[in-house]
N, C-alpha and C. Protein backbone atom coordinates (compact mmCIF):
# COMPACT_ATOMS: atom_id res chain seq x y z
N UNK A 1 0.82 -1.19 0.00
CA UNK A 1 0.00 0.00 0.00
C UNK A 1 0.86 1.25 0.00
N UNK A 2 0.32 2.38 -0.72
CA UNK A 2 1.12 3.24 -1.01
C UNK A 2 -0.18 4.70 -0.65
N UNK A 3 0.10 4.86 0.47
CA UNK A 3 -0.85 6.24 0.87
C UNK A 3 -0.22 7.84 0.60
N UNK A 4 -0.61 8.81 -0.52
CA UNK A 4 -0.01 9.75 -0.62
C UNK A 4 -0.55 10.49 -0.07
N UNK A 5 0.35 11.93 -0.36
CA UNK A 5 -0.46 13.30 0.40
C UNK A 5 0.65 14.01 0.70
N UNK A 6 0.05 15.12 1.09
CA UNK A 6 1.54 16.36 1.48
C UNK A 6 1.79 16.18 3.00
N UNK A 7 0.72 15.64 3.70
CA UNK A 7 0.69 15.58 5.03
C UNK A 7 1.21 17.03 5.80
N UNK A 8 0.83 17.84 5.51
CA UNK A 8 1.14 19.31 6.26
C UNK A 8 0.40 19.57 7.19
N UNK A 9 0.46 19.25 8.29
CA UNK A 9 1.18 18.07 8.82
C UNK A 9 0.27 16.76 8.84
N UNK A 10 1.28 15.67 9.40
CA UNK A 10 0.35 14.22 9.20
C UNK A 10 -0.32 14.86 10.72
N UNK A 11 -1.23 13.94 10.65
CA UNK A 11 -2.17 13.55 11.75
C UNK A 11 -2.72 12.63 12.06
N UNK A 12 -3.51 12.20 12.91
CA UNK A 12 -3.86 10.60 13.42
C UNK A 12 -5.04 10.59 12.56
N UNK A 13 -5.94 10.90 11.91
CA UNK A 13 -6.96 11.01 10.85
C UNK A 13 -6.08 9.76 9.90
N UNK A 14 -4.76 10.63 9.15
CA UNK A 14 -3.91 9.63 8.43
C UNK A 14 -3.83 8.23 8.77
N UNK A 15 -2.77 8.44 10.47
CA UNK A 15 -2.24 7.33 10.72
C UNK A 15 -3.02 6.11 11.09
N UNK A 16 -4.17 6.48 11.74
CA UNK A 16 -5.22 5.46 12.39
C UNK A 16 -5.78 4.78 10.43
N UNK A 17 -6.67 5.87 9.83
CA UNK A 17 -6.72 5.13 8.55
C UNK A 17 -5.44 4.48 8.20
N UNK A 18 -4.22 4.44 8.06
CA UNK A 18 -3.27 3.83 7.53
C UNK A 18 -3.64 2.32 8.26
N UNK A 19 -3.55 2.44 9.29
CA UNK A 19 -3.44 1.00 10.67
C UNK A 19 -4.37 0.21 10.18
N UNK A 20 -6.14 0.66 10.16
CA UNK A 20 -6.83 0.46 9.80
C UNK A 20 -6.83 -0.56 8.41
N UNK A 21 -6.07 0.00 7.29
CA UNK A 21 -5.95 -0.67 6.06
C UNK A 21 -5.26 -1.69 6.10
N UNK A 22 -3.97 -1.23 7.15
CA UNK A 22 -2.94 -2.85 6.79
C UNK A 22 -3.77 -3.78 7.83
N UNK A 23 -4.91 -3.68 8.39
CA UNK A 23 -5.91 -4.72 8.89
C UNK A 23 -6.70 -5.13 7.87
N UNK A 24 -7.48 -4.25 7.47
CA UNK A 24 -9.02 -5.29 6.67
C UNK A 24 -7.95 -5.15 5.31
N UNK A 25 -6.52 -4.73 4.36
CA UNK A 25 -6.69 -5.46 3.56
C UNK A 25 -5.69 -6.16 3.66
N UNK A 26 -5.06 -6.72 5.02
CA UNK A 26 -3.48 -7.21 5.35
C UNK A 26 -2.69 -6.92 4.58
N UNK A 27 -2.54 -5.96 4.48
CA UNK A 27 -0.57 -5.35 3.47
C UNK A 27 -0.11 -5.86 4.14
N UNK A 28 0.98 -6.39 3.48
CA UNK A 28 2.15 -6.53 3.72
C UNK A 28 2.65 -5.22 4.21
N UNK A 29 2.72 -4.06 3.53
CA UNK A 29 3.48 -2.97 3.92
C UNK A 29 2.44 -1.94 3.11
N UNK A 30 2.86 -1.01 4.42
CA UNK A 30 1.60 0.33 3.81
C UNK A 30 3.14 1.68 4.15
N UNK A 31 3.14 2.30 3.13
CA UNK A 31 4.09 3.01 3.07
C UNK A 31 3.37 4.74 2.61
N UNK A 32 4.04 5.67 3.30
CA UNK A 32 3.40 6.56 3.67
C UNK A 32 4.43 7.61 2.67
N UNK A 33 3.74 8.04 1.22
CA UNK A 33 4.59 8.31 0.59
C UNK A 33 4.29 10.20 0.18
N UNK A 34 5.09 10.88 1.05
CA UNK A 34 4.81 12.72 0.97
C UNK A 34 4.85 13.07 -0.47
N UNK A 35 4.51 13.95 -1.06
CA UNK A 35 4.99 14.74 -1.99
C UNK A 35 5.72 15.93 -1.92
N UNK A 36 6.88 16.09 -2.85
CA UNK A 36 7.49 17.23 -2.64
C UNK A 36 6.63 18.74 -3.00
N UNK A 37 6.18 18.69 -4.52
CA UNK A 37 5.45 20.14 -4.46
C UNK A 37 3.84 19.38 -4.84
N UNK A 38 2.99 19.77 -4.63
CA UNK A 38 1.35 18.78 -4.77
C UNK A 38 1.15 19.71 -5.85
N UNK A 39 0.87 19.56 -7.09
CA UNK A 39 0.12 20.24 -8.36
C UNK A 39 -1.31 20.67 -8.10
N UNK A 40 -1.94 20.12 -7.13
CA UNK A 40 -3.18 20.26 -7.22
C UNK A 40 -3.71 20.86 -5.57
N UNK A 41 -2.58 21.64 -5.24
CA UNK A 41 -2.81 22.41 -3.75
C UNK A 41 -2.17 23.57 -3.24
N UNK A 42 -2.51 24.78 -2.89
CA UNK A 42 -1.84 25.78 -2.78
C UNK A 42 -0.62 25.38 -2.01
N UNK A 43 0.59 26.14 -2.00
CA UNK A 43 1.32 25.95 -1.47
C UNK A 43 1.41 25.64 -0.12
N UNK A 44 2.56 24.67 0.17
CA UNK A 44 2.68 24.35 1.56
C UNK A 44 3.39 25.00 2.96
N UNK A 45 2.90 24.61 4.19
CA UNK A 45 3.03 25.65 4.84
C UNK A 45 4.39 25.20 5.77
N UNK A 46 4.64 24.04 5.81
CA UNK A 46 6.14 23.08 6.58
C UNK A 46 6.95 22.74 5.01
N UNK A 47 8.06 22.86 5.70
CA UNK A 47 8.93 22.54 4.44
C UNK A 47 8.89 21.14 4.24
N UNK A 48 9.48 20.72 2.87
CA UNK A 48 10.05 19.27 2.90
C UNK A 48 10.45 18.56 4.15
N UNK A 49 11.56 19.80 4.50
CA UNK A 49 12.49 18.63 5.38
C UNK A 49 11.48 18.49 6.68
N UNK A 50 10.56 20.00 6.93
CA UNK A 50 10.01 19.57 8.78
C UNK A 50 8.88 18.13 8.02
N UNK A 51 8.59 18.13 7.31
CA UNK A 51 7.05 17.43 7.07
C UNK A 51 7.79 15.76 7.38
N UNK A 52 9.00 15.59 5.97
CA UNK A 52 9.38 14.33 6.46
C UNK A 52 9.90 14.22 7.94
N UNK A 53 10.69 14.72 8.74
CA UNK A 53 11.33 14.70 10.32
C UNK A 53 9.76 14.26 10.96
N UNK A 54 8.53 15.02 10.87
CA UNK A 54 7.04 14.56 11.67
C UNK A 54 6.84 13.47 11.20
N UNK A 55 6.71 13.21 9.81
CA UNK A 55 6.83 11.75 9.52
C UNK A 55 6.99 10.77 10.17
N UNK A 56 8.17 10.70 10.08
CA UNK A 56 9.28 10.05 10.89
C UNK A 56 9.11 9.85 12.64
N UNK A 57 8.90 10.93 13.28
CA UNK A 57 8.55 10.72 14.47
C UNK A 57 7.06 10.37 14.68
N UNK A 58 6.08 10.81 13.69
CA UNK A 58 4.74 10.21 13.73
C UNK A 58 4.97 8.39 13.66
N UNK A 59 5.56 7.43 12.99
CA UNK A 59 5.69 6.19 12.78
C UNK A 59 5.79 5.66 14.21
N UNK A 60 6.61 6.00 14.65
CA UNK A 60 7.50 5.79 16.09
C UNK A 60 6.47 4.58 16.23
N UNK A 61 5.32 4.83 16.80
CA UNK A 61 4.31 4.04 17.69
C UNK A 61 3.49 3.49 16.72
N UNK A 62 3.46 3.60 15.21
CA UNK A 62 2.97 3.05 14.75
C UNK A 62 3.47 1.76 13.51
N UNK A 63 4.41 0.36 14.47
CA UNK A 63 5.67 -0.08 13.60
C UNK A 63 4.98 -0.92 12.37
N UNK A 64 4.02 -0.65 11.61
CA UNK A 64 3.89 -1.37 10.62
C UNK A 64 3.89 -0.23 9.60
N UNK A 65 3.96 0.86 9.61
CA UNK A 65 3.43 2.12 9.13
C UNK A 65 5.48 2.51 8.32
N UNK A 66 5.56 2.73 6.78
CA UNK A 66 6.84 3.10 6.70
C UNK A 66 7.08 4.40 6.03
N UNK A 67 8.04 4.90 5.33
CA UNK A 67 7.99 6.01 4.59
C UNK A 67 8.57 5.58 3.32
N UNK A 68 7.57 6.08 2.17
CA UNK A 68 8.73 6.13 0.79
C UNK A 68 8.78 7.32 0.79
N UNK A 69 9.75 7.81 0.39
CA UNK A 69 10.67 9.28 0.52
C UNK A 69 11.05 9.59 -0.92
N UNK A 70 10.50 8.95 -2.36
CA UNK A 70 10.50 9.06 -2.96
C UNK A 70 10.19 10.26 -4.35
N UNK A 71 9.49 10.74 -3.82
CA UNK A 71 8.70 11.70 -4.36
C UNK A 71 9.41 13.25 -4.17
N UNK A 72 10.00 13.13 -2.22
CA UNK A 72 10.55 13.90 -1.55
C UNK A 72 11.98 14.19 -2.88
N UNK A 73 12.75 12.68 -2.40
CA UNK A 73 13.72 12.72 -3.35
C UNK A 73 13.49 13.80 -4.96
N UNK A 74 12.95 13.48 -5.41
CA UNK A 74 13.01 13.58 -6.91
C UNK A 74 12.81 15.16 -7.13
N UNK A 75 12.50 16.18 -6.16
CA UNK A 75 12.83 17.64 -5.87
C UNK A 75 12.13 18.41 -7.04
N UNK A 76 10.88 17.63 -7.04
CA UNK A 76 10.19 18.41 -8.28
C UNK A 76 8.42 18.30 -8.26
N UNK A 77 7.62 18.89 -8.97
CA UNK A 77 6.51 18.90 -9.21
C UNK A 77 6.03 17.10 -8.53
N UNK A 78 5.16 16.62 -8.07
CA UNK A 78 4.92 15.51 -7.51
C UNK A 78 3.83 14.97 -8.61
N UNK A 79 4.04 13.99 -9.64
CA UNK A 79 3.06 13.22 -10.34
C UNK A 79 2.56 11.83 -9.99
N UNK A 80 1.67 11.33 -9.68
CA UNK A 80 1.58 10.17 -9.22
C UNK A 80 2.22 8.81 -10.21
N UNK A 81 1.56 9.76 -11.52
CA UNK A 81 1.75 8.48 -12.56
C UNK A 81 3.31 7.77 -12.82
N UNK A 82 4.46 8.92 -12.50
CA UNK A 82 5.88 8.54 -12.15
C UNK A 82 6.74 7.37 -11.06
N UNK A 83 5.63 8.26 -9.79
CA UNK A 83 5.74 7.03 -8.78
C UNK A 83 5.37 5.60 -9.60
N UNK A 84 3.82 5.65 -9.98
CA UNK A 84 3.44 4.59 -9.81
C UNK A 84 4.33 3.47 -10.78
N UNK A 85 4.83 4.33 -11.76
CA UNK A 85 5.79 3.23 -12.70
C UNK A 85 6.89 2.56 -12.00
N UNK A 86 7.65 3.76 -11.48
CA UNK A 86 8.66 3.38 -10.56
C UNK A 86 8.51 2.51 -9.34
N UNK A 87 7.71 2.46 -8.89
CA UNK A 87 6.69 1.54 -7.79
C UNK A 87 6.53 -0.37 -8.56
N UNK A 88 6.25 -0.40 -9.80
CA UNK A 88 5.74 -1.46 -10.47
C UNK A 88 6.90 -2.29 -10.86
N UNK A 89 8.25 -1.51 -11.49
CA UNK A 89 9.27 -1.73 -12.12
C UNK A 89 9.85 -2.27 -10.42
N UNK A 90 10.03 -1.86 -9.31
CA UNK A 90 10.11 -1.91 -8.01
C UNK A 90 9.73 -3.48 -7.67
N UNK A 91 8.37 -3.40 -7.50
CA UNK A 91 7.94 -4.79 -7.28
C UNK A 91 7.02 -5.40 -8.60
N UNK A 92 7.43 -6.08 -9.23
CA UNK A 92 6.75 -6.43 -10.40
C UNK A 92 6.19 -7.35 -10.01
N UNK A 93 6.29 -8.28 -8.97
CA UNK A 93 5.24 -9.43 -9.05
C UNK A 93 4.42 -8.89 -7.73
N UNK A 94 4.46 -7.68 -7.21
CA UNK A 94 3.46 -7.08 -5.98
C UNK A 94 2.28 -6.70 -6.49
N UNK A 95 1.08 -6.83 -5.64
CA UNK A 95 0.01 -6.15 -5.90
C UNK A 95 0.25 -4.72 -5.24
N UNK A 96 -0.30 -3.41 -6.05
CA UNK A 96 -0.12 -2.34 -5.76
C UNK A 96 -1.17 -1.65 -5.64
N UNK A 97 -1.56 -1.27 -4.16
CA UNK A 97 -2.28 -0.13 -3.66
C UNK A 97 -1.73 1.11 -3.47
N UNK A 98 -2.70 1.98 -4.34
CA UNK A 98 -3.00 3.52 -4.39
C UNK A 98 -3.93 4.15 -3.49
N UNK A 99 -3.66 4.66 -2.42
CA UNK A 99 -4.60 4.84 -1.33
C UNK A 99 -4.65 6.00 -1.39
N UNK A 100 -5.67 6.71 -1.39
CA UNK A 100 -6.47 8.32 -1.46
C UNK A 100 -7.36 8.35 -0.74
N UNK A 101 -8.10 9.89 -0.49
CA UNK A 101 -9.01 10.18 0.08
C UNK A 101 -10.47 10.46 -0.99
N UNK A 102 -11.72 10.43 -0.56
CA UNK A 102 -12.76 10.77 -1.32
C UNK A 102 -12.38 11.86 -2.16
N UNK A 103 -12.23 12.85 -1.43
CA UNK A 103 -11.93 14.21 -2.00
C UNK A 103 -10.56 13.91 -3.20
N UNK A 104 -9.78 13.32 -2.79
CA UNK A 104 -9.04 13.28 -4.02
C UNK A 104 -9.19 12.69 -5.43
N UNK A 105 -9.62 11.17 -5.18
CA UNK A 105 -10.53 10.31 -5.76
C UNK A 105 -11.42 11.37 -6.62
N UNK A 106 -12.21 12.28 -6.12
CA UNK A 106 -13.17 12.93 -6.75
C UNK A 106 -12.59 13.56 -7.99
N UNK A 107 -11.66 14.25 -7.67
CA UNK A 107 -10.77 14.88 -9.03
C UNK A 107 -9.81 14.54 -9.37
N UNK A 108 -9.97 13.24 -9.53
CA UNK A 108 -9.18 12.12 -10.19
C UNK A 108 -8.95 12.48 -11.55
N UNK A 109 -9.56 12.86 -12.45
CA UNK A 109 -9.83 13.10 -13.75
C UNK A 109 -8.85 14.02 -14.05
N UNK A 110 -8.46 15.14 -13.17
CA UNK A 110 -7.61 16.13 -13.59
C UNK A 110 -5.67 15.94 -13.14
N UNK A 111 -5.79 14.76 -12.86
CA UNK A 111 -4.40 14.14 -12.69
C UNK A 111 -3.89 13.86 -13.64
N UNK A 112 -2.55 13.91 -13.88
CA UNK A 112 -1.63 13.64 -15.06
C UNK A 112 -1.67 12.20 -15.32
N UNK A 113 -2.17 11.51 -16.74
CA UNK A 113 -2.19 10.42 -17.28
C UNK A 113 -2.86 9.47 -16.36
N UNK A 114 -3.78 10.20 -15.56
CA UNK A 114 -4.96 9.48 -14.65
C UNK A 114 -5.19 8.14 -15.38
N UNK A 115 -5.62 8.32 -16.37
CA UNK A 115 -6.18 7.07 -17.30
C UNK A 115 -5.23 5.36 -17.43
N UNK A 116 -3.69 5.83 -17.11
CA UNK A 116 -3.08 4.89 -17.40
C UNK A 116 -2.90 4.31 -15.73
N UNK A 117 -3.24 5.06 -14.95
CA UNK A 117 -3.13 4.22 -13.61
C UNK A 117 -3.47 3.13 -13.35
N UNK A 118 -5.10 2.27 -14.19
CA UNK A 118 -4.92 1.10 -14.22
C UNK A 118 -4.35 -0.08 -14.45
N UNK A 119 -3.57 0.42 -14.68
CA UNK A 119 -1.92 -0.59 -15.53
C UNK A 119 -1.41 -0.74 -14.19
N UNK A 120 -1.00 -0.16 -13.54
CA UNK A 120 -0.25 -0.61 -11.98
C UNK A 120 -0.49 -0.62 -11.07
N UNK A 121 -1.99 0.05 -10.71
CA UNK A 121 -2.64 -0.83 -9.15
C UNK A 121 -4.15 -0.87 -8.51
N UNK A 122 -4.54 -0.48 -7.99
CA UNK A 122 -5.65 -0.71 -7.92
C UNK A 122 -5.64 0.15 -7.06
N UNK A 123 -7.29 1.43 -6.92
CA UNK A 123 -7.53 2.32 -6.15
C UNK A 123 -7.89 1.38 -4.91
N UNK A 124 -7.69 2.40 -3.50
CA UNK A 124 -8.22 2.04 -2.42
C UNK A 124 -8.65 3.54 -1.74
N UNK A 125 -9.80 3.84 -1.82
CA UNK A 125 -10.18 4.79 -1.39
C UNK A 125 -10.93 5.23 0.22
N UNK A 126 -10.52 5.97 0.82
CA UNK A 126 -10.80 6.35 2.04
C UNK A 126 -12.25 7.27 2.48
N UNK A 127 -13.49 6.89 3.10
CA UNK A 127 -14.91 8.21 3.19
C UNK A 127 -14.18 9.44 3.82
N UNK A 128 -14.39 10.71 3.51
CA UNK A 128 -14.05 11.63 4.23
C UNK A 128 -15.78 12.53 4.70
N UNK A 129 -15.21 12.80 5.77
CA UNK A 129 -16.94 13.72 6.33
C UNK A 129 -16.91 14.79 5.02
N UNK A 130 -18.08 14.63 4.90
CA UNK A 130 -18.72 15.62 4.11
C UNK A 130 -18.86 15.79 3.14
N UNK A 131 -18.08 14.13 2.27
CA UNK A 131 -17.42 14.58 0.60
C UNK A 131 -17.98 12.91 0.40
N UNK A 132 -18.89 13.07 -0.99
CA UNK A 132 -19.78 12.38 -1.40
C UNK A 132 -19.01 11.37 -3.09
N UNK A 133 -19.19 10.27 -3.29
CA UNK A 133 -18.70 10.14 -4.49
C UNK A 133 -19.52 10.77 -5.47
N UNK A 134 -18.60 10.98 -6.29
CA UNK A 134 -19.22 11.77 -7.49
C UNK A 134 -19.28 11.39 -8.54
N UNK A 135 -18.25 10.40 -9.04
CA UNK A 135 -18.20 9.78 -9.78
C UNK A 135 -17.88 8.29 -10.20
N UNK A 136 -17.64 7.30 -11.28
CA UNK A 136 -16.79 6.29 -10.88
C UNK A 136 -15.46 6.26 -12.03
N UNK A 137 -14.61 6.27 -11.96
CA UNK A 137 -13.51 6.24 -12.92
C UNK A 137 -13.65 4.97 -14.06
N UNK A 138 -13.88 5.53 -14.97
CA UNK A 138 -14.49 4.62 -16.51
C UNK A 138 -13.39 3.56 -16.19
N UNK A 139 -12.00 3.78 -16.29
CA UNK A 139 -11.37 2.06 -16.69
C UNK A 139 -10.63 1.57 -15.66
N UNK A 140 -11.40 1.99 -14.46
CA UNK A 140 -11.57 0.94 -13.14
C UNK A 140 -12.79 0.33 -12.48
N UNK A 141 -12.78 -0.81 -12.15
CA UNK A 141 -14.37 -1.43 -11.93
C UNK A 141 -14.21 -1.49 -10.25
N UNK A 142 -14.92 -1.37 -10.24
CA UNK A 142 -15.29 -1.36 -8.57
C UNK A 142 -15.48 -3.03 -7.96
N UNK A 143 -14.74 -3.09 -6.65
CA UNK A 143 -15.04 -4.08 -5.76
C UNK A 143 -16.10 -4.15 -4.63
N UNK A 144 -16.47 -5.10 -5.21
CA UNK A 144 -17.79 -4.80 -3.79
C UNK A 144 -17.29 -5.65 -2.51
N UNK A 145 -16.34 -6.34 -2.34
CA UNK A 145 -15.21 -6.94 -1.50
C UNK A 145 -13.56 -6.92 -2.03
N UNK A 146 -13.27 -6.84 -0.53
CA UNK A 146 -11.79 -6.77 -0.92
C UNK A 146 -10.91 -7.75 -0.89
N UNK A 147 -11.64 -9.19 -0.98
CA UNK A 147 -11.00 -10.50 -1.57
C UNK A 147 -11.29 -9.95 -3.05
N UNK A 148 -11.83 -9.58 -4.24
CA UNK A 148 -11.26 -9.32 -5.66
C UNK A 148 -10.51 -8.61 -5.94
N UNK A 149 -9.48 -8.25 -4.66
CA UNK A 149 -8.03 -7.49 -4.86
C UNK A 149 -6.95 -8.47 -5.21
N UNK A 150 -6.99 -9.30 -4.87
CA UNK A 150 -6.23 -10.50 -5.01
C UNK A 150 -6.88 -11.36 -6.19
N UNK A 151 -7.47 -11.10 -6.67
CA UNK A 151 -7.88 -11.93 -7.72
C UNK A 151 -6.98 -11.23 -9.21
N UNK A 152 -6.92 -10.28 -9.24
CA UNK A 152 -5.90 -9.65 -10.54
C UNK A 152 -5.01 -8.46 -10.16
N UNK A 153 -4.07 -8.13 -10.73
CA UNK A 153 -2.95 -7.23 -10.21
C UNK A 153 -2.88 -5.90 -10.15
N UNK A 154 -4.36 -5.23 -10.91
CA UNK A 154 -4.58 -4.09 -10.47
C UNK A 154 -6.10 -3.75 -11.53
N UNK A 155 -6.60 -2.61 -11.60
CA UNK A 155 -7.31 -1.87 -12.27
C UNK A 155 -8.69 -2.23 -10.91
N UNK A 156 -8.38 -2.37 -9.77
CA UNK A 156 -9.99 -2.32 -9.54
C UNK A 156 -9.75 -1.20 -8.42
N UNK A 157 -11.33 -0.50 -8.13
CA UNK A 157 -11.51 0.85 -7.22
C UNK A 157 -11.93 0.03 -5.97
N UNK A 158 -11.66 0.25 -4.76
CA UNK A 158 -12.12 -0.24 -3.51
C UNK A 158 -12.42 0.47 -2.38
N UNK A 159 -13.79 0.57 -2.09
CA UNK A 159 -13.79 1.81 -1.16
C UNK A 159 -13.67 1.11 0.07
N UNK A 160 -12.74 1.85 1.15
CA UNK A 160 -12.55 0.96 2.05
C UNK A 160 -13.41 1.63 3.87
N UNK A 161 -14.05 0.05 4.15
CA UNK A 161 -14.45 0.32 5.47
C UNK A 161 -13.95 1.54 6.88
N UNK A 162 -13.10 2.04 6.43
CA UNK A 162 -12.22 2.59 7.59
C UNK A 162 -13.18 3.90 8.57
N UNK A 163 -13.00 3.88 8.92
CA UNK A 163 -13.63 5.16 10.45
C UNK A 163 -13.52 6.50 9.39
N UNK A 164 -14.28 7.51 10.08
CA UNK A 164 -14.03 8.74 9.29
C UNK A 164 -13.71 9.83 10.44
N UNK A 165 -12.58 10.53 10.40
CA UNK A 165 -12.50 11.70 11.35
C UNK A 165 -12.18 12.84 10.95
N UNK A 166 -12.64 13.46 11.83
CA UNK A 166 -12.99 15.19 11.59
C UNK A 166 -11.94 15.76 12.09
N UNK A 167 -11.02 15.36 10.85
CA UNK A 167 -9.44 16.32 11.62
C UNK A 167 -9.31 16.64 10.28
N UNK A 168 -8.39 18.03 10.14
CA UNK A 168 -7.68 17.65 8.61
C UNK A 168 -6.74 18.64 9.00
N UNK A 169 -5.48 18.47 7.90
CA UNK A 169 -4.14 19.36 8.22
C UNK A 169 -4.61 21.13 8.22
N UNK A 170 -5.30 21.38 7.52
CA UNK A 170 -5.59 22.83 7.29
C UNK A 170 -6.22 23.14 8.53
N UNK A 171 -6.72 22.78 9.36
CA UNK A 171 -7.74 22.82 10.86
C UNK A 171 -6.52 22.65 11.78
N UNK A 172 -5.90 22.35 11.81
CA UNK A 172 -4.80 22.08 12.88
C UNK A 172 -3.52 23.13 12.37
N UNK A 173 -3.64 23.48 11.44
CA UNK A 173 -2.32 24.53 10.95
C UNK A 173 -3.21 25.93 11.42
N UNK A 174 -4.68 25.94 11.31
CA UNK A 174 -5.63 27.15 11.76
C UNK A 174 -5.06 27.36 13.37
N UNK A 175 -4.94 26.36 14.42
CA UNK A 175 -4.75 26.35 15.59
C UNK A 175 -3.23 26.54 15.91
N UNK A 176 -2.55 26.39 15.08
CA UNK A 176 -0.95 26.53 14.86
C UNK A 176 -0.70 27.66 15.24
N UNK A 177 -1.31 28.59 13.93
CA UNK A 177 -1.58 30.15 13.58
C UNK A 177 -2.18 30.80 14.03
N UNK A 178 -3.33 30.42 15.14
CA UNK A 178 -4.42 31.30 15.54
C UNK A 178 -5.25 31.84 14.45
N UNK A 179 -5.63 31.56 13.50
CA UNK A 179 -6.42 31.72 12.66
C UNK A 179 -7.57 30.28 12.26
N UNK A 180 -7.54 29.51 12.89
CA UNK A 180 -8.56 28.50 12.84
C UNK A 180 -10.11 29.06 12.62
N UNK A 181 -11.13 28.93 11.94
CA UNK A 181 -12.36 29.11 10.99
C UNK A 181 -13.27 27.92 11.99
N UNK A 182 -12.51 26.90 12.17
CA UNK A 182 -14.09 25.97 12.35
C UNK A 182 -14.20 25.48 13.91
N UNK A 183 -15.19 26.40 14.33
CA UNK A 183 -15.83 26.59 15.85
C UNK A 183 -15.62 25.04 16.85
N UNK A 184 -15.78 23.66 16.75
CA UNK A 184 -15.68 23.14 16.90
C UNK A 184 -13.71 23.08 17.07
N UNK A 185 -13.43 22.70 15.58
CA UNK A 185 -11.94 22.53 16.39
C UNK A 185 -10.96 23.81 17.24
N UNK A 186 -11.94 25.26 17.30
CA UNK A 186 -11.25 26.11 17.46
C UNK A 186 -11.46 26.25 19.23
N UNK A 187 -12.36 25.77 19.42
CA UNK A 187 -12.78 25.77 20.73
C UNK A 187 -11.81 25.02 21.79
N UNK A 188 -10.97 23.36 20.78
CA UNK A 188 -10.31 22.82 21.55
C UNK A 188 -9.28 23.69 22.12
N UNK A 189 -8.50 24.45 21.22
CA UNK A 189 -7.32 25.31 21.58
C UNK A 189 -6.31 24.31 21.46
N UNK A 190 -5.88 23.06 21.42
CA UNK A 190 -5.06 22.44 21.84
C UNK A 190 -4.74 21.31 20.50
N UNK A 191 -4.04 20.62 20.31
CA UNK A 191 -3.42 19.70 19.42
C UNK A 191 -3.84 18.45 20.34
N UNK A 192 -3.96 18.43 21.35
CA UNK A 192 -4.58 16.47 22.21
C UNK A 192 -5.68 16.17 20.91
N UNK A 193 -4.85 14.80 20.56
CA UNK A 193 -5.83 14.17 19.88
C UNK A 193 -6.27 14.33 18.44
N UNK A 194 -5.84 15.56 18.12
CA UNK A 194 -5.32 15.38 16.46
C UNK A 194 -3.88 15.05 15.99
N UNK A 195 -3.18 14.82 16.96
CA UNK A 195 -1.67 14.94 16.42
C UNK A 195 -0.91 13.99 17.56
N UNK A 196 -0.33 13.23 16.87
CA UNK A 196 0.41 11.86 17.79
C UNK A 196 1.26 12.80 18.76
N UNK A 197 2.04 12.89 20.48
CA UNK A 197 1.80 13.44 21.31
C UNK A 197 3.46 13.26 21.33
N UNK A 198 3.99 13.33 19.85
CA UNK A 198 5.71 12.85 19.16
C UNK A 198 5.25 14.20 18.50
N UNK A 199 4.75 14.32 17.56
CA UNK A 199 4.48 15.23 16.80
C UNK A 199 4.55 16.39 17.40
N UNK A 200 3.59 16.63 18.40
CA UNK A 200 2.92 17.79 19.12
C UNK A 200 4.06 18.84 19.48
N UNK A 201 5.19 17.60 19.86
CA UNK A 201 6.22 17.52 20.99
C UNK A 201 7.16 18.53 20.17
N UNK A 202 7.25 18.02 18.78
CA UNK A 202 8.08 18.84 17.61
C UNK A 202 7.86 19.82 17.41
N UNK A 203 6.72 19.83 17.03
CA UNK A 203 6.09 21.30 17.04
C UNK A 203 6.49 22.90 18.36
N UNK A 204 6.44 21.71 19.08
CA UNK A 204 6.96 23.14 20.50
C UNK A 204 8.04 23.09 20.22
C-alpha cells in the first residue's frame, strides 16, 4: 500500500486510517509516501524537510506504518503516474495499492495520465466527512469486496471500510496560527488528539 499526500502536517486522521488498512486489507506494507510540491494544492506551509522529520517521528508508535521518501527525493513537481511506474518496475510481481481520500478520488480526472493508472494498481479509497462520491472512474471497476483485490494485479476501485475523522491538516495549521475558521476545532485550543503526542512535541 502506497498512501499519498503532502501531510502538512500528518495527523492521526492519516495514521489510524493507515493502521486500519494494513488490517481489513493485510498489506504486507503500507508506506506513507509525501509529496514534494502537490500540483493540485496551494502551497505548503512546513517545508520538505520539517514534514518528512514529523513523519518520521509520527511512525514511532505506529511499527507497521513506513515512509517512501520518494517523491521527496526527486525535488520536483509531484506526479503520481511517475511514482506509480517506478513503484511497479520496483515490485513487479506485488500487488499495488493507491490509497487516497474521497476528495481526491473525486478529481481524479484532472491528474496527469490518470487514465493509465490502471496498468499498476488498484484504487483504495478512504470516506471523508462531508465529501460524497461523485463519480466512478471509466477504466476501473469497482469491488464490492476486498477479496477481488487479489484476484488480478490491479485496475480495480475499492472503497474501504475505515472510520471517518474530523481532523484535517488545514484545521490544525488554523490552531498553529491562531487563525482557525471551524468553531468546533477552534474551541479545543489544543493539538490532544489530532496529532500523535511525538508530533505535538516537535512542534513546540
Amino acid at each position: 500500500g502506497f498512501f499519498g499526500g503532502s501531510f502538512d502536517p500528518i495527523h492521526l486522521g492519516h495514521l489510524n486510517n493507515a493502521q486500519q488498512l494494513v488490517k481489513e486489507l493485510n498489506l504486507t506494507e503500507l508506506f506513507l509516501m509525501p509529496c514534494h510540491t502537490p500540483v493540485h494544492k496551494n502551497s505548503l506551509t512546513f517545508s520538505t524537510k520539517r514534514r518528512l522529520e514529523m513523519l518520521e517521528v509520527a511512525i514511532q508508535n505506529f511499527p507497521k506504518l513506513n515512509i517512501d521518501s520518494r517523491e521527496i527525493d526527486r525535488a520536483s513537481n509531484s506526479y503520481t503516474i511517475d511514482s506509480l511506474k517506478e513503484i511497479k518496475r520496483e515490485y513487479p510481481n506485488q500487488t499495488i495499492c493507491l490509497i487516497m481520500g474521497m476528495d481526491s478520488f473525486n478529481n481524479l480526472s484532472t491528474w496527469r495520465q490518470f487514465e493509465e493508472f490502471n496498468q499498476y494498481c488498484h484504487l483504495i479509497v478512504l470516506a471523508r466527512p462531508d465529501e460524497q462520491q461523485q463519480h466512478i472512474v471509466e477504466n476501473f471497476s469497482t469491488a464490492t469486496d476486498k477479496s477481488e483485490l487479489g484476484t488480478q494485479a490491479s485496475g480495480l476501485v475499492y472503497f474501504a471500510n475505515t472510520d471517518q475523522y474530523d481532523i484535517s491538516s488545514s484545521n490544525i495549521r488554523g490552531i498553529l496560527f491562531n487563525n482557525a475558521t471551524d468553531g468546533k476545532i477552534r474551541a479545543k485550543q489544543n493539538l490532544v488528539g489530532l496529532l500523535p503526542d511525538g508530533v505535538i512535541n516537535y512542534l513546540r
